[in-house]
PDB file of N, CA and C in Angstrom:
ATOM      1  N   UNK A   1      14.133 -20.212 -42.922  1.00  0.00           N
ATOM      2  CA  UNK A   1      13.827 -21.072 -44.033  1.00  0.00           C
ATOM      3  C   UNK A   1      13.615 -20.194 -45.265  1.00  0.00           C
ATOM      4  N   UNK A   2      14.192 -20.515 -46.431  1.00  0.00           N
ATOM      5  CA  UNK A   2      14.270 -19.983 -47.728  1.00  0.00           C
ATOM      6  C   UNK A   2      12.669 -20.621 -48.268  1.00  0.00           C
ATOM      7  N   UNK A   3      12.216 -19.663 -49.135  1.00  0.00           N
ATOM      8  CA  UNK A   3      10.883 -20.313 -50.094  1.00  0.00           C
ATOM      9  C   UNK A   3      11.251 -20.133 -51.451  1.00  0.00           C
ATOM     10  N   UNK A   4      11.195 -20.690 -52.348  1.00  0.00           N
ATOM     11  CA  UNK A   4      11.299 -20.584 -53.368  1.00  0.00           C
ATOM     12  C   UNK A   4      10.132 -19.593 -54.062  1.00  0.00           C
ATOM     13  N   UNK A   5      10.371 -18.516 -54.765  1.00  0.00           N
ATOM     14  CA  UNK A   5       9.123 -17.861 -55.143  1.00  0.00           C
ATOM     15  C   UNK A   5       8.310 -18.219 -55.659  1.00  0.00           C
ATOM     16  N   UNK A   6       8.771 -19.344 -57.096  1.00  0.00           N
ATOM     17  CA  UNK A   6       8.006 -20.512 -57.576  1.00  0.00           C
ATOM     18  C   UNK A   6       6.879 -21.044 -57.102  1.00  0.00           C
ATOM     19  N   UNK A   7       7.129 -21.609 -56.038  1.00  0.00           N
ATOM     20  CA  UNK A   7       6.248 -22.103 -54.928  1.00  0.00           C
ATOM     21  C   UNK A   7       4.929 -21.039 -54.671  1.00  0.00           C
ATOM     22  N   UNK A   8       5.226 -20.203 -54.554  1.00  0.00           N
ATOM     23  CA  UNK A   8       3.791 -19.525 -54.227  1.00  0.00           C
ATOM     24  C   UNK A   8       2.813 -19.091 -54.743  1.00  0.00           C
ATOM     25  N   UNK A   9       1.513 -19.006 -54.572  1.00  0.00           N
ATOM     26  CA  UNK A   9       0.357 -18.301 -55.878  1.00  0.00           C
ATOM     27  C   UNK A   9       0.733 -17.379 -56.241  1.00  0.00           C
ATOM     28  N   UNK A  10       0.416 -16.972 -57.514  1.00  0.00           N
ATOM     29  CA  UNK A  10       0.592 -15.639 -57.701  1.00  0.00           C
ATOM     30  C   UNK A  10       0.288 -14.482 -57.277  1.00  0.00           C
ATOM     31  N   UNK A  11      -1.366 -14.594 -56.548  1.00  0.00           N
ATOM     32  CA  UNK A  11      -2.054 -13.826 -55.836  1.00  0.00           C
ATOM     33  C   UNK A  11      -1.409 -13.647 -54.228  1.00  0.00           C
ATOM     34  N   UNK A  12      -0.495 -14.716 -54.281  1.00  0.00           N
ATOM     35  CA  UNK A  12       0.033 -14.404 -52.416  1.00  0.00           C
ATOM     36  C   UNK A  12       1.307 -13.731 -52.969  1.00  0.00           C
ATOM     37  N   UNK A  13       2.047 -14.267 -54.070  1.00  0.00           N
ATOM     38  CA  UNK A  13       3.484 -13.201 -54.680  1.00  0.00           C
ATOM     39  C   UNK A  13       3.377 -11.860 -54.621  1.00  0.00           C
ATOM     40  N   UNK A  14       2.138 -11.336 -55.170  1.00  0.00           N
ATOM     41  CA  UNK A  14       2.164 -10.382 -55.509  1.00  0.00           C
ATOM     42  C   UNK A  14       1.026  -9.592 -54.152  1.00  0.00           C
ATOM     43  N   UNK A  15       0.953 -10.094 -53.584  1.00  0.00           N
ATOM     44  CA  UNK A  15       1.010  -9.360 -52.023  1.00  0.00           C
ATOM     45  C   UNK A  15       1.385  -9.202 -51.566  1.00  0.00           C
ATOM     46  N   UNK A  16       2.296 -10.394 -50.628  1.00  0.00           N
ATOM     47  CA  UNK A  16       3.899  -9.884 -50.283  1.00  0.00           C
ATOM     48  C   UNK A  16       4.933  -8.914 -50.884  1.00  0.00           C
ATOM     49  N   UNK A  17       4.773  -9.011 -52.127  1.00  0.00           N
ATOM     50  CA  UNK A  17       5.434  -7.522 -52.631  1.00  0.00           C
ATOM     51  C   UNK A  17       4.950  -6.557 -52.553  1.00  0.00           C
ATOM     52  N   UNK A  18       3.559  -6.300 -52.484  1.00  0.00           N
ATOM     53  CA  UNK A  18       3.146  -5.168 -52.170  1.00  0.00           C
ATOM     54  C   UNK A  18       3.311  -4.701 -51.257  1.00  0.00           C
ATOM     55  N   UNK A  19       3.495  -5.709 -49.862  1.00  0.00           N
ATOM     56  CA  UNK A  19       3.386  -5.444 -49.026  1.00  0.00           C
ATOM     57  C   UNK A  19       4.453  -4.579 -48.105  1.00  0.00           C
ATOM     58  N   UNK A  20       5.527  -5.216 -48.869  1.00  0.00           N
ATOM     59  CA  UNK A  20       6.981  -4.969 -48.985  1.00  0.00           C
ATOM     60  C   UNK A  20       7.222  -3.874 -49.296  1.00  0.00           C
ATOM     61  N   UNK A  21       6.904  -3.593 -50.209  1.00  0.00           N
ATOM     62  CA  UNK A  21       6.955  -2.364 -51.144  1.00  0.00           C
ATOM     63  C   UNK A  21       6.487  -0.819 -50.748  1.00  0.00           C
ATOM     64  N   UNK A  22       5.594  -1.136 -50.189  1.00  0.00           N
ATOM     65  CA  UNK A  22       4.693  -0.020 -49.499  1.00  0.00           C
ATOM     66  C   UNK A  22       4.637   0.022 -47.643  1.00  0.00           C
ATOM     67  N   UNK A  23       6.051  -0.748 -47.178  1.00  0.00           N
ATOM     68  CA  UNK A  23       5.772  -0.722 -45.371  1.00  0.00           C
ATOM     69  C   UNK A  23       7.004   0.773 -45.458  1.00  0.00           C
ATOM     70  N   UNK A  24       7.039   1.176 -44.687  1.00  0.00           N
ATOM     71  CA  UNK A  24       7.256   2.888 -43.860  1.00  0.00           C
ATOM     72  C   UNK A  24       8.682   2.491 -43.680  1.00  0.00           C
ATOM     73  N   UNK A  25       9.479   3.449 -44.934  1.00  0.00           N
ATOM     74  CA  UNK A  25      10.529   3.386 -45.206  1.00  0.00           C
ATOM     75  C   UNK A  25      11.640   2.658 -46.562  1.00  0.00           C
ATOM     76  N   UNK A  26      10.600   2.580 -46.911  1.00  0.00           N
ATOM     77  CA  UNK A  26      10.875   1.526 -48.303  1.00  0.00           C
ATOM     78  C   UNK A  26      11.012   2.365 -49.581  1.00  0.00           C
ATOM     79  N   UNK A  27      10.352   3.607 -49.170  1.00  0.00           N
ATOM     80  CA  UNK A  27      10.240   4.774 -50.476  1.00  0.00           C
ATOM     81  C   UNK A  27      11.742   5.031 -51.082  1.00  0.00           C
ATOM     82  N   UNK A  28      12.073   6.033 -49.988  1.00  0.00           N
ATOM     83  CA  UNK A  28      13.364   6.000 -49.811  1.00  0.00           C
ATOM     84  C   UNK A  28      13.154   7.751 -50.832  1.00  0.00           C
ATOM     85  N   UNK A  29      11.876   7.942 -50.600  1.00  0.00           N
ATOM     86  CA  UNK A  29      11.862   9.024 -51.844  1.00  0.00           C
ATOM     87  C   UNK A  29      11.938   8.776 -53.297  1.00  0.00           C
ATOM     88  N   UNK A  30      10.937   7.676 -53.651  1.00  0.00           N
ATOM     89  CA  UNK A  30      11.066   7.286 -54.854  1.00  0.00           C
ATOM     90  C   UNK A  30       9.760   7.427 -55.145  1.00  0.00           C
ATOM     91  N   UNK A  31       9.570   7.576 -56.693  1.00  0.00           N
ATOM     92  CA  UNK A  31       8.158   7.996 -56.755  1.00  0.00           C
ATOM     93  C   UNK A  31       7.858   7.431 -57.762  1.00  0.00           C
ATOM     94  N   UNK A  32       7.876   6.189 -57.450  1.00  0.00           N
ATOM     95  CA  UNK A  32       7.878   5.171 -58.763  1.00  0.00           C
ATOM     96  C   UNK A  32       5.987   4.705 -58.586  1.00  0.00           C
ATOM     97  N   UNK A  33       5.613   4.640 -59.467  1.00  0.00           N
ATOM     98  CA  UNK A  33       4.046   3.772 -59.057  1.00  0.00           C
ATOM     99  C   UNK A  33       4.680   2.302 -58.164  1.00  0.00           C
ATOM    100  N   UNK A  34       3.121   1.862 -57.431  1.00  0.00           N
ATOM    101  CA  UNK A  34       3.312   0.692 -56.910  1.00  0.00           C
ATOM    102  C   UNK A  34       3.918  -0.058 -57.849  1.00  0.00           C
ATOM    103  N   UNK A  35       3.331  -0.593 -59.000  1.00  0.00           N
ATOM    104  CA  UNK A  35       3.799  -1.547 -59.889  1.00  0.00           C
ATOM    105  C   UNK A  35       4.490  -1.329 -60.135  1.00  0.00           C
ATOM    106  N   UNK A  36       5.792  -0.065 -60.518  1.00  0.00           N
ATOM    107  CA  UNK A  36       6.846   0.053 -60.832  1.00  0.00           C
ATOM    108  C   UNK A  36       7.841  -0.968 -59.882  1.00  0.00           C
ATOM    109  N   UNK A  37       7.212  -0.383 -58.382  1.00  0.00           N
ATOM    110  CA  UNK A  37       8.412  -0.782 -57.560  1.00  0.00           C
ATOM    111  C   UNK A  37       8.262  -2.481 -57.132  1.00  0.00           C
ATOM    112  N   UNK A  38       7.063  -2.809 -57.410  1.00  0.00           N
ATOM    113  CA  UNK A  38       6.795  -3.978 -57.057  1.00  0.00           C
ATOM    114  C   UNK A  38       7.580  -4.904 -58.536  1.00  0.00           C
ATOM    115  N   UNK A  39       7.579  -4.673 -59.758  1.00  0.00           N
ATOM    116  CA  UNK A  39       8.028  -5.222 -60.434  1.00  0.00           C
ATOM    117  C   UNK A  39       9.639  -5.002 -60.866  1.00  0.00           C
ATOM    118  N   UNK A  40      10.042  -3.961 -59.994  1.00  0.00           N
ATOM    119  CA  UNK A  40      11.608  -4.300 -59.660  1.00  0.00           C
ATOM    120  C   UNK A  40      12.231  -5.082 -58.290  1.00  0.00           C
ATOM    121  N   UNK A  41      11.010  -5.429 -57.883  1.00  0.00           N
ATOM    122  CA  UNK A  41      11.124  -6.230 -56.445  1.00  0.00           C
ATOM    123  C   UNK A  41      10.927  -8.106 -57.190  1.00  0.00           C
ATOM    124  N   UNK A  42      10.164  -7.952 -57.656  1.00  0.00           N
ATOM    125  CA  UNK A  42      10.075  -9.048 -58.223  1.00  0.00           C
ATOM    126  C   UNK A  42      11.455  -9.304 -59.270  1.00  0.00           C
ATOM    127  N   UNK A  43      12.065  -8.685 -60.507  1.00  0.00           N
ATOM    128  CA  UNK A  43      13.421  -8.837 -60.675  1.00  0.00           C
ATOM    129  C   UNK A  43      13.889  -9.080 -59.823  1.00  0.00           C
ATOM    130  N   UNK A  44      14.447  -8.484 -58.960  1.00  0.00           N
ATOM    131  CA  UNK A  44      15.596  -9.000 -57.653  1.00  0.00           C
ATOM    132  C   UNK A  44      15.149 -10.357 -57.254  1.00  0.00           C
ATOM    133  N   UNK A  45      13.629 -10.529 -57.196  1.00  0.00           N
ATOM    134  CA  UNK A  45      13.514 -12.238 -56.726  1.00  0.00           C
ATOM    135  C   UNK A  45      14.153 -13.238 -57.856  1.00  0.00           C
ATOM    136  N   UNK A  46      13.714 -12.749 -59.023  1.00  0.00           N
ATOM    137  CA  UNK A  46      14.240 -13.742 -60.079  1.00  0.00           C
ATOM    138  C   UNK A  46      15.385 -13.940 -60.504  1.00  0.00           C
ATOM    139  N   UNK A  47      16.070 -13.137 -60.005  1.00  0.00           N
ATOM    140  CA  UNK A  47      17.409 -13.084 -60.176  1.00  0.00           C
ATOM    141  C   UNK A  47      18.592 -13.311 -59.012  1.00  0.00           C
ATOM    142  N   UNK A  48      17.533 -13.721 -57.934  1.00  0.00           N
ATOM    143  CA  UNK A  48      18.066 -14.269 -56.648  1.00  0.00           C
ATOM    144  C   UNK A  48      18.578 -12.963 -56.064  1.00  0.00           C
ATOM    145  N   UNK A  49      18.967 -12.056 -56.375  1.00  0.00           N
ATOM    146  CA  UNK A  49      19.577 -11.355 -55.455  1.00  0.00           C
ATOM    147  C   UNK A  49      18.885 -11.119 -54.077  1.00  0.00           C
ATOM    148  N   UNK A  50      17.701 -11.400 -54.036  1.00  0.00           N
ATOM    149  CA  UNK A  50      16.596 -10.986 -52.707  1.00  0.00           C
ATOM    150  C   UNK A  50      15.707 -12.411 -52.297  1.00  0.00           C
ATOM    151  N   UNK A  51      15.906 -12.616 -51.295  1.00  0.00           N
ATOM    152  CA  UNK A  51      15.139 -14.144 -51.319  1.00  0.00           C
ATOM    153  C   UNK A  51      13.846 -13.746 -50.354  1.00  0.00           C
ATOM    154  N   UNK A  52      13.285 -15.124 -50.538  1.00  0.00           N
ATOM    155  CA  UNK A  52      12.449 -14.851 -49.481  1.00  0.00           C
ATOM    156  C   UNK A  52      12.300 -15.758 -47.971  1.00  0.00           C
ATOM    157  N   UNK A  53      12.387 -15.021 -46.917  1.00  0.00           N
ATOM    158  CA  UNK A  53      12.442 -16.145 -45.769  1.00  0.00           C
ATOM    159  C   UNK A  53      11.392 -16.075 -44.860  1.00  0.00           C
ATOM    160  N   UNK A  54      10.894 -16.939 -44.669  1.00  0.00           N
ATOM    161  CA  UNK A  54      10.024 -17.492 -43.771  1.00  0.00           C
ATOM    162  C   UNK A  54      10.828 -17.892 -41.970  1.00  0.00           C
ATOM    163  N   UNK A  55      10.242 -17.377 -41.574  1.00  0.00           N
ATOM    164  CA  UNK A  55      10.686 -17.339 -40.196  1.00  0.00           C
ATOM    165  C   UNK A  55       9.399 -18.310 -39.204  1.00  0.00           C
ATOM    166  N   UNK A  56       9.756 -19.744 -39.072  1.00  0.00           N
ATOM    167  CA  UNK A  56       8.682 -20.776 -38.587  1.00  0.00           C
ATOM    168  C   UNK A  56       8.523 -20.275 -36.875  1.00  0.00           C
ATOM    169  N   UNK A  57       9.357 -19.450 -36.255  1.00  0.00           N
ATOM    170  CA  UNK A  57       8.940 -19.773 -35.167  1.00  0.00           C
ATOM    171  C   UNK A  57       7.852 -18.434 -34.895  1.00  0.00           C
ATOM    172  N   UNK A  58       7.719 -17.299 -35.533  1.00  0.00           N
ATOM    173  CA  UNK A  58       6.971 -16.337 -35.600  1.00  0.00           C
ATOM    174  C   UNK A  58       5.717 -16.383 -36.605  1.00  0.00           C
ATOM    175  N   UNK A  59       6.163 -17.087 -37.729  1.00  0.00           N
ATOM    176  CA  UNK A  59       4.936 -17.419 -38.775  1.00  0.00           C
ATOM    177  C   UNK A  59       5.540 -16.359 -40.015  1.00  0.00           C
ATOM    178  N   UNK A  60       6.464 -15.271 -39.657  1.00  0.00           N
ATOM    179  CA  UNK A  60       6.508 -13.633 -40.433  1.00  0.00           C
ATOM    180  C   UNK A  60       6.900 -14.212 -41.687  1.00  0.00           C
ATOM    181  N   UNK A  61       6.938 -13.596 -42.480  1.00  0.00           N
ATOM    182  CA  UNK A  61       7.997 -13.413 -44.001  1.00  0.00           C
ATOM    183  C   UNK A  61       8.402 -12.531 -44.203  1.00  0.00           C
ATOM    184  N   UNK A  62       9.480 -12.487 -44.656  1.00  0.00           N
ATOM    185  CA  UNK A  62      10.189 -10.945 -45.134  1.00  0.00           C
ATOM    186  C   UNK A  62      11.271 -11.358 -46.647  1.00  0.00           C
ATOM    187  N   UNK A  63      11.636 -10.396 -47.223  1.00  0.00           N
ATOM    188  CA  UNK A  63      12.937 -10.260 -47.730  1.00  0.00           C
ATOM    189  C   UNK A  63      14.280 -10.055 -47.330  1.00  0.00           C
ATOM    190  N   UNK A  64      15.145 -10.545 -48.322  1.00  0.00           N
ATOM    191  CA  UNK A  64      16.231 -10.438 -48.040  1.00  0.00           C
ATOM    192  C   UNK A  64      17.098 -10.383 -48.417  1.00  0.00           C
ATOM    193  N   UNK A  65      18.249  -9.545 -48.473  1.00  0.00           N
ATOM    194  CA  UNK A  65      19.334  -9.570 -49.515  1.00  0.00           C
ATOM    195  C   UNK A  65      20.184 -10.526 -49.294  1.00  0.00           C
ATOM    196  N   UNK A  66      20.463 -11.368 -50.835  1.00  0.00           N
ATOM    197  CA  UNK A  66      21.158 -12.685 -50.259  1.00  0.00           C
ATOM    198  C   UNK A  66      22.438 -12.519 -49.429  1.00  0.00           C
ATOM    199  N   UNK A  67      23.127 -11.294 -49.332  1.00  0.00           N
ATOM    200  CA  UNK A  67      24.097 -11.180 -49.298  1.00  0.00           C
ATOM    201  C   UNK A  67      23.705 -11.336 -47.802  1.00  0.00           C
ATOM    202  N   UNK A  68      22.841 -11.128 -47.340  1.00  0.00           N
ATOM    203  CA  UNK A  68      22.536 -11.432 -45.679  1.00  0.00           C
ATOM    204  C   UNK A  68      21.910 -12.397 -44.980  1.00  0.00           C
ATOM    205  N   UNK A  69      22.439 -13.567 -45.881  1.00  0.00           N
ATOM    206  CA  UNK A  69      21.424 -14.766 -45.590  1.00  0.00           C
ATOM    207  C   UNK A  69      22.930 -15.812 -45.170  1.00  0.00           C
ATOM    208  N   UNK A  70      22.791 -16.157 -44.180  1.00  0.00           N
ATOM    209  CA  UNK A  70      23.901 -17.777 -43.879  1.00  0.00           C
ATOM    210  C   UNK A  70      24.262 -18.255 -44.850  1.00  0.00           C
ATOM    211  N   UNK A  71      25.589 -18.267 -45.352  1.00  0.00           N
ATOM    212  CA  UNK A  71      26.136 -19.043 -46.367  1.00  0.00           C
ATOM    213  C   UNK A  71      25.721 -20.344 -46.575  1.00  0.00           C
ATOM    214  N   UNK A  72      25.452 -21.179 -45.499  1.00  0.00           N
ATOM    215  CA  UNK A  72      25.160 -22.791 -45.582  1.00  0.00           C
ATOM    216  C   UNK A  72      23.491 -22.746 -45.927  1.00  0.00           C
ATOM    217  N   UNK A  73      22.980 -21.576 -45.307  1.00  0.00           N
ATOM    218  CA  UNK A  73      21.440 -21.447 -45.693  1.00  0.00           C
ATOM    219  C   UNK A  73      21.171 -21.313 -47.408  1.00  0.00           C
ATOM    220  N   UNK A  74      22.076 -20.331 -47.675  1.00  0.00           N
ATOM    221  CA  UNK A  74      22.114 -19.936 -49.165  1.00  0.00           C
ATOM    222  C   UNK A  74      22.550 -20.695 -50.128  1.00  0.00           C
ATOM    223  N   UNK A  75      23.387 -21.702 -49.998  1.00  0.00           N
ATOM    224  CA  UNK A  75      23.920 -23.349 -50.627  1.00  0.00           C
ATOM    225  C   UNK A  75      23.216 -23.622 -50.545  1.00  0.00           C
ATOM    226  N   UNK A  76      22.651 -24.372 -49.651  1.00  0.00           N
ATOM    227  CA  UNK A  76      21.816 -25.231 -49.862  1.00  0.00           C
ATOM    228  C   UNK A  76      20.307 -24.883 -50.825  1.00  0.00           C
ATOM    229  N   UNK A  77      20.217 -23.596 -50.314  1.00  0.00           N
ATOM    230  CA  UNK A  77      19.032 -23.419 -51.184  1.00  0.00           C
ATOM    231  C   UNK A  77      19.137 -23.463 -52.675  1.00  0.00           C
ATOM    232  N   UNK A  78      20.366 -22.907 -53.090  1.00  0.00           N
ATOM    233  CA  UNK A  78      20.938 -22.481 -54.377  1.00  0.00           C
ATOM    234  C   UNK A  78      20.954 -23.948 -54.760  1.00  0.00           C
ATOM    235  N   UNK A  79      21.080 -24.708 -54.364  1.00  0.00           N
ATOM    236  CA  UNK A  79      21.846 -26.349 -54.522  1.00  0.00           C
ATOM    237  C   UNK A  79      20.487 -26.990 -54.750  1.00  0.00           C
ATOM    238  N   UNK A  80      18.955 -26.737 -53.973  1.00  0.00           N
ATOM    239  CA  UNK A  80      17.824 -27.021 -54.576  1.00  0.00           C
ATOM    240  C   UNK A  80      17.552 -26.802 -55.444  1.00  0.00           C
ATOM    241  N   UNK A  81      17.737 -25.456 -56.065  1.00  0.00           N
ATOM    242  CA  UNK A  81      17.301 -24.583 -56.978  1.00  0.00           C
ATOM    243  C   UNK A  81      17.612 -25.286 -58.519  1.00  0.00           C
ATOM    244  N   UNK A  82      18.834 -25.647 -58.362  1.00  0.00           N
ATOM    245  CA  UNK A  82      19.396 -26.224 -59.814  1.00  0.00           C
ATOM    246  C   UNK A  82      19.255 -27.822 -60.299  1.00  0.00           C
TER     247      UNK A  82
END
Protein backbone atom coordinates (compact mmCIF):
# COMPACT_ATOMS: atom_id res chain seq x y z
CA UNK A 1 0.00 0.00 0.00
CA UNK A 2 1.22 3.49 -1.16
CA UNK A 3 0.75 6.54 1.61
CA UNK A 4 0.60 9.65 0.48
CA UNK A 5 3.23 11.82 2.40
CA UNK A 6 0.58 14.47 2.78
CA UNK A 7 -1.19 12.30 4.96
CA UNK A 8 1.20 12.11 7.68
CA UNK A 9 2.26 14.45 10.75
CA UNK A 10 4.98 16.14 10.31
CA UNK A 11 6.57 14.86 13.41
CA UNK A 12 6.02 11.08 12.08
CA UNK A 13 7.51 12.52 8.31
CA UNK A 14 10.26 13.58 9.61
CA UNK A 15 11.10 10.41 11.56
CA UNK A 16 10.71 8.09 9.08
CA UNK A 17 13.24 10.02 7.24
CA UNK A 18 15.43 10.03 9.73
CA UNK A 19 15.07 6.91 10.16
CA UNK A 20 15.77 6.08 6.70
CA UNK A 21 18.43 8.16 6.43
CA UNK A 22 20.58 7.01 9.15
CA UNK A 23 19.83 2.76 8.94
CA UNK A 24 23.48 0.91 8.07
CA UNK A 25 24.22 1.50 4.63
CA UNK A 26 22.48 4.48 3.49
CA UNK A 27 25.74 6.69 3.86
CA UNK A 28 27.15 5.34 1.05
CA UNK A 29 30.13 7.61 2.28
CA UNK A 30 28.43 10.74 2.29
CA UNK A 31 29.01 13.22 4.76
CA UNK A 32 26.23 15.28 4.40
CA UNK A 33 24.60 16.43 7.98
CA UNK A 34 21.42 14.53 8.94
CA UNK A 35 19.30 17.37 7.67
CA UNK A 36 21.12 17.60 4.61
CA UNK A 37 20.29 14.08 3.74
CA UNK A 38 16.99 13.99 5.20
CA UNK A 39 15.92 17.04 3.19
CA UNK A 40 17.05 15.49 -0.07
CA UNK A 41 15.00 12.48 0.96
CA UNK A 42 12.17 14.49 1.41
CA UNK A 43 12.66 16.15 -2.36
CA UNK A 44 12.55 12.73 -3.84
CA UNK A 45 9.16 12.33 -1.83
CA UNK A 46 7.81 15.46 -3.37
CA UNK A 47 8.67 14.86 -6.43
CA UNK A 48 7.42 11.29 -6.39
CA UNK A 49 10.39 9.76 -7.41
CA UNK A 50 10.49 7.72 -3.88
CA UNK A 51 7.21 6.72 -2.38
CA UNK A 52 6.28 5.53 0.59
CA UNK A 53 4.88 1.92 1.31
CA UNK A 54 3.32 0.52 4.00
CA UNK A 55 3.41 -3.12 4.14
CA UNK A 56 -0.19 -4.20 6.21
CA UNK A 57 0.73 -7.61 6.76
CA UNK A 58 4.04 -6.81 8.82
CA UNK A 59 2.93 -3.25 10.04
CA UNK A 60 6.85 -2.03 8.41
CA UNK A 61 7.27 1.12 6.21
CA UNK A 62 9.90 1.72 4.00
CA UNK A 63 10.84 3.64 0.81
CA UNK A 64 10.88 3.23 -2.48
CA UNK A 65 11.98 3.98 -5.76
CA UNK A 66 9.01 4.36 -7.91
CA UNK A 67 10.67 2.76 -10.47
CA UNK A 68 10.22 -0.43 -8.18
CA UNK A 69 6.82 -0.22 -7.31
CA UNK A 70 3.92 -2.39 -9.55
CA UNK A 71 2.87 -0.43 -12.36
CA UNK A 72 -0.95 -0.93 -11.49
CA UNK A 73 0.16 -0.03 -7.80
CA UNK A 74 1.81 3.19 -9.10
CA UNK A 75 -1.44 4.27 -11.41
CA UNK A 76 -3.47 4.01 -9.32
CA UNK A 77 -1.80 5.88 -6.77
CA UNK A 78 -0.65 8.57 -9.26
CA UNK A 79 -4.45 8.57 -10.44
CA UNK A 80 -5.37 9.51 -6.58
CA UNK A 81 -2.91 11.93 -6.42
CA UNK A 82 -4.33 14.27 -9.18
Amino acid sequence: MLIPYELLEPETLDALLEDFVTRDGTDNGDDSSLQQRVAQVRRLLERKDILIVFHPDTGDTSLAHRHSVPAELLQAFLADQS
